[in-house]
Protein backbone atom coordinates (compact mmCIF):
# COMPACT_ATOMS: atom_id res chain seq x y z
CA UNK A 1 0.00 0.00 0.00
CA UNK A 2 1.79 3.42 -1.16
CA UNK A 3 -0.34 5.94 1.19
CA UNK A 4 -0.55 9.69 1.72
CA UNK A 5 1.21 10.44 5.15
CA UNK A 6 -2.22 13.17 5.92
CA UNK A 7 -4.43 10.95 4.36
CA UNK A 8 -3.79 7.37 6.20
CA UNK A 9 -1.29 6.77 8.98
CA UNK A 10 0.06 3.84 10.37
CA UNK A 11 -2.67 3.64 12.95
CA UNK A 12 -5.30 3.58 10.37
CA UNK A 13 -4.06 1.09 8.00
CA UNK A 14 -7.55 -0.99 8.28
CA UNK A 15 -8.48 1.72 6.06
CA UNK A 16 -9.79 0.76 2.35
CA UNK A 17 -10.23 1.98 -1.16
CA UNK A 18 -13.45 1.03 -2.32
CA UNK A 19 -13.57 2.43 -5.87
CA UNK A 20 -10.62 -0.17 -7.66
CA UNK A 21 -9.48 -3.64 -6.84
CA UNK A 22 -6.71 -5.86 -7.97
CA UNK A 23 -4.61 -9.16 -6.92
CA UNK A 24 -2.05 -7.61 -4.66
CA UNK A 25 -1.74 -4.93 -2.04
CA UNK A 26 1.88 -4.17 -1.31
CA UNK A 27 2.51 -1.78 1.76
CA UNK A 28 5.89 -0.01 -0.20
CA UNK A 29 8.03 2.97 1.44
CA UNK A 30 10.61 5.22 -0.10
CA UNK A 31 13.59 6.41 2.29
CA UNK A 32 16.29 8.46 1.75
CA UNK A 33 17.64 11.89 2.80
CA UNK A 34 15.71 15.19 2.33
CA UNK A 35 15.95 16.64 -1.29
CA UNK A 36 16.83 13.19 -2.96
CA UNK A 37 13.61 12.97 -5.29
CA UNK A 38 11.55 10.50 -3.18
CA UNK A 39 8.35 12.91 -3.82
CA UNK A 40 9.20 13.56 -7.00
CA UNK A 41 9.42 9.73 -7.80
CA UNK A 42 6.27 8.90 -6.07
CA UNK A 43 4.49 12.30 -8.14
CA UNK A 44 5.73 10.58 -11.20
CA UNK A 45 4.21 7.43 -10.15
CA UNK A 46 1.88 7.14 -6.91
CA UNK A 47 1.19 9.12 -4.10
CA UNK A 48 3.43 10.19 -1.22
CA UNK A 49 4.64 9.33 1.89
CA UNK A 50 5.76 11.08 4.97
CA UNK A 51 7.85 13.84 4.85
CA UNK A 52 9.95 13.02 8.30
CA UNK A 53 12.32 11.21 7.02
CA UNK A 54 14.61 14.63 7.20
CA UNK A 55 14.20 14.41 11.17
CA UNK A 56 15.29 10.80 11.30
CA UNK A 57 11.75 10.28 12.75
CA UNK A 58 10.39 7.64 11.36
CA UNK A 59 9.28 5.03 13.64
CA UNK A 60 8.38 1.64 13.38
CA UNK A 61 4.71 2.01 12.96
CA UNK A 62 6.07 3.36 9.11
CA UNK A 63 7.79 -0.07 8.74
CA UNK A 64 5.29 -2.45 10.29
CA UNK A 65 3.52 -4.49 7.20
CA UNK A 66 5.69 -2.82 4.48
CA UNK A 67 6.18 -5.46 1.60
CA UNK A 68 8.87 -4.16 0.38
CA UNK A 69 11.45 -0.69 1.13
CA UNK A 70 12.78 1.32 -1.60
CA UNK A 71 16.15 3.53 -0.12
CA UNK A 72 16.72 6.72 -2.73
CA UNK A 73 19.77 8.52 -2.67
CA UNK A 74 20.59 11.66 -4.85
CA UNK A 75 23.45 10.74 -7.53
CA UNK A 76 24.55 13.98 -7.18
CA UNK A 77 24.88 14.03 -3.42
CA UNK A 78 27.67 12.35 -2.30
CA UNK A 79 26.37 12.49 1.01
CA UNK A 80 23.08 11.06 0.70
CA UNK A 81 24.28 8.38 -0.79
CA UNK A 82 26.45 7.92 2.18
CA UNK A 83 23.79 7.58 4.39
CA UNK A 84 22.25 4.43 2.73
CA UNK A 85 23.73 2.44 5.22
CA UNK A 86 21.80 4.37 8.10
CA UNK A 87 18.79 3.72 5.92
CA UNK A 88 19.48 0.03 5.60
CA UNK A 89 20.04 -0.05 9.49
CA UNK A 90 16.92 1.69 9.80
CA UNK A 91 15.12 -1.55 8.05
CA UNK A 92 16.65 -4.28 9.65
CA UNK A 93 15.79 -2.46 12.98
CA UNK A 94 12.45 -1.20 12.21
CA UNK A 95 10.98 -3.88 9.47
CA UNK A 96 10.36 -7.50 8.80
CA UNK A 97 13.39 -9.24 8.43
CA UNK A 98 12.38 -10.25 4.22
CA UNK A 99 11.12 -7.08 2.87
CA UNK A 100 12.26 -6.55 -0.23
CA UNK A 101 14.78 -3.92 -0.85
CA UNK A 102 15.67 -1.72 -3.65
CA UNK A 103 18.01 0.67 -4.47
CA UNK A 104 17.44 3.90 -6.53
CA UNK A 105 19.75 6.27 -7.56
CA UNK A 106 17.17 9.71 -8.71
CA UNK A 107 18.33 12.33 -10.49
CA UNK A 108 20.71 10.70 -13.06
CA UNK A 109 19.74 13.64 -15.48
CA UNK A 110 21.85 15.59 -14.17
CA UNK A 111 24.90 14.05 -16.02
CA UNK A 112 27.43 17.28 -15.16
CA UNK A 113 26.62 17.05 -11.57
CA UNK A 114 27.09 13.55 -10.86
CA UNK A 115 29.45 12.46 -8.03
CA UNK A 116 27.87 8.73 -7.37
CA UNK A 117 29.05 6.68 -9.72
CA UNK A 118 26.68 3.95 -10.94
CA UNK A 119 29.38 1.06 -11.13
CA UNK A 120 30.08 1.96 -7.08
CA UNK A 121 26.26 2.12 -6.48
CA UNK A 122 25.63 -1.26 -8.69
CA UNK A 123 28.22 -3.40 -7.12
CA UNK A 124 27.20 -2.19 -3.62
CA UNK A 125 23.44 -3.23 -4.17
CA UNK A 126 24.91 -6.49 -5.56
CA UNK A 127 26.88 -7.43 -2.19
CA UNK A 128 23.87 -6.83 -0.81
CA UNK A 129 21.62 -8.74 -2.79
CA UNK A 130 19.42 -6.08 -3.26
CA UNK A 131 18.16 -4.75 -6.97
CA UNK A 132 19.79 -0.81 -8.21
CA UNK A 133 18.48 1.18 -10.56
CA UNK A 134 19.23 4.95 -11.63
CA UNK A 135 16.33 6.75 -12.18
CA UNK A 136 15.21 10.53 -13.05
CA UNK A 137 12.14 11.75 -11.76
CA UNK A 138 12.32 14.70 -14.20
CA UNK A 139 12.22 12.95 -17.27
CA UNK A 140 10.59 9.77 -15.95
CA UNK A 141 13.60 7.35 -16.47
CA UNK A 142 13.23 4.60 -14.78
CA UNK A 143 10.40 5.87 -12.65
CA UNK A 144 7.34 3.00 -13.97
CA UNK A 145 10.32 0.29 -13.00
CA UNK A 146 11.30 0.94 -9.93
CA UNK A 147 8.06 0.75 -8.77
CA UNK A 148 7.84 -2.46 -11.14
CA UNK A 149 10.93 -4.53 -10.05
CA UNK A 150 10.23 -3.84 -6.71
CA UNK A 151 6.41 -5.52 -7.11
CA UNK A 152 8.00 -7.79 -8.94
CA UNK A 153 10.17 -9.60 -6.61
CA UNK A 154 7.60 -8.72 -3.97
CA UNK A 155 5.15 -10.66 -5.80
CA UNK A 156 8.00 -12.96 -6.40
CA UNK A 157 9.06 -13.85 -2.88
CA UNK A 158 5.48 -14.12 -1.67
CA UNK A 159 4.98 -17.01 -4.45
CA UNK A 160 2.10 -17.92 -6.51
CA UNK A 161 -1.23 -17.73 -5.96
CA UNK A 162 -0.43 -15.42 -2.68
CA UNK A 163 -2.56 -11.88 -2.52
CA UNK A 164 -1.08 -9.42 0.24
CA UNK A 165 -4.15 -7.78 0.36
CA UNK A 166 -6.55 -11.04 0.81
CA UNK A 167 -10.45 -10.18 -0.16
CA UNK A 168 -10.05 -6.37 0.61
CA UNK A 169 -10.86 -4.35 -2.06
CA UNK A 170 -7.59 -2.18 -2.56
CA UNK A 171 -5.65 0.43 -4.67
CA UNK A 172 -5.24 -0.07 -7.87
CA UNK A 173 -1.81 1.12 -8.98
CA UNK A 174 -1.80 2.44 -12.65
CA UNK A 175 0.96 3.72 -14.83
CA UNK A 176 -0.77 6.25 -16.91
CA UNK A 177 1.61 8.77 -17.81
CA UNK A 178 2.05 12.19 -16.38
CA UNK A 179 2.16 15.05 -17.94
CA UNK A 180 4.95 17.25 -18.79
CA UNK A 181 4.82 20.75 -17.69
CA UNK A 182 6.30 23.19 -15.77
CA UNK A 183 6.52 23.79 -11.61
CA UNK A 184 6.95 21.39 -9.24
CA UNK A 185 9.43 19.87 -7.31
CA UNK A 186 11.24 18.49 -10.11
């Protein structure tokens, strides 16, 4: 479930959407340091989550239930990336011990600015076991599958037949595109 921090917290996750339904409901969360495009990924894609994450304040109501964690780092922050091992602490602390993990690496646009390589990034993901990608939440790159491998292996590790979500109806998740234009936070 990707919610709205003022629209349903932690302590009302009983909550439903009645309006769509579909075969899974994954509980998903984006961390990361302020400024690294998590809002901007989730604009491009699905709706948002809490904002805290610049006060470290998080707590483990956020991580309860979540299917699967996606840590965001800015690849032109040097020190965001950095702090993906806090993150990663943060989840085997806070979640269930197989959440899926992934890796994203926003704002590969910016080409010039760049100080994370990917090759660093990639082979630290792989001694993790954990799935990288770069994405841009600008110009959409890699935005639709992020959000895809993670539901992906979700889906994967949960095995066939398996619904997250059981009879609920839930939120349907759809990747229509957005539009380009101008303002924003991207």
């Amino acid at each position: 479930m990707i919610y709205l921090d003022s629209e349903v917290r932690p302590e009302q996750s009983n909550r439903t959407f009645k309006h769509c339904s579909s075969d899974y409901l994954f509980k998903l969360l984006l961390i990361g340091d302020s400024g690294v495009g998590k809002s901007c990924l989730l604009l491009r894609f699905a709706w948002d989550t809490a904002g805290q994450e610049r006060f470290r304040t998080i707590t483990s109501s956020y991580y309860r239930g979540a299917h699967g964690i996606i840590v965001v780092y800015d690849v032109t922050d040097q020190e965001s990336y950095n702090n993906v091992k806090q993150w990663l602490q943060e989840i085997e602390r806070y979640a269930s011990e197989n959440v899926n993990k992934l890796l994203v690496g926003n704002k590969c646009d910016l080409t010039t600015k760049k100080v994370v390589d990917y090759t660093t990034a990639k082979e630290f993901a792989d001694s993790l076991g954990i799935p990288f990608l770069e994405t841009s939440a600008k110009n959409a790159t890699n935005v639709e599958q992020s959000f895809m491998t993670m539901a992906a292996e979700i889906k994967k590790r949960m095995g066939p037949g398996a619904t997250a979500g059981g009879d609920r109806p839930n939120l349907k998740i759809d990747s229509t595109p957005v539009k380009q234009g101008g303002g924003g936070c991207c």
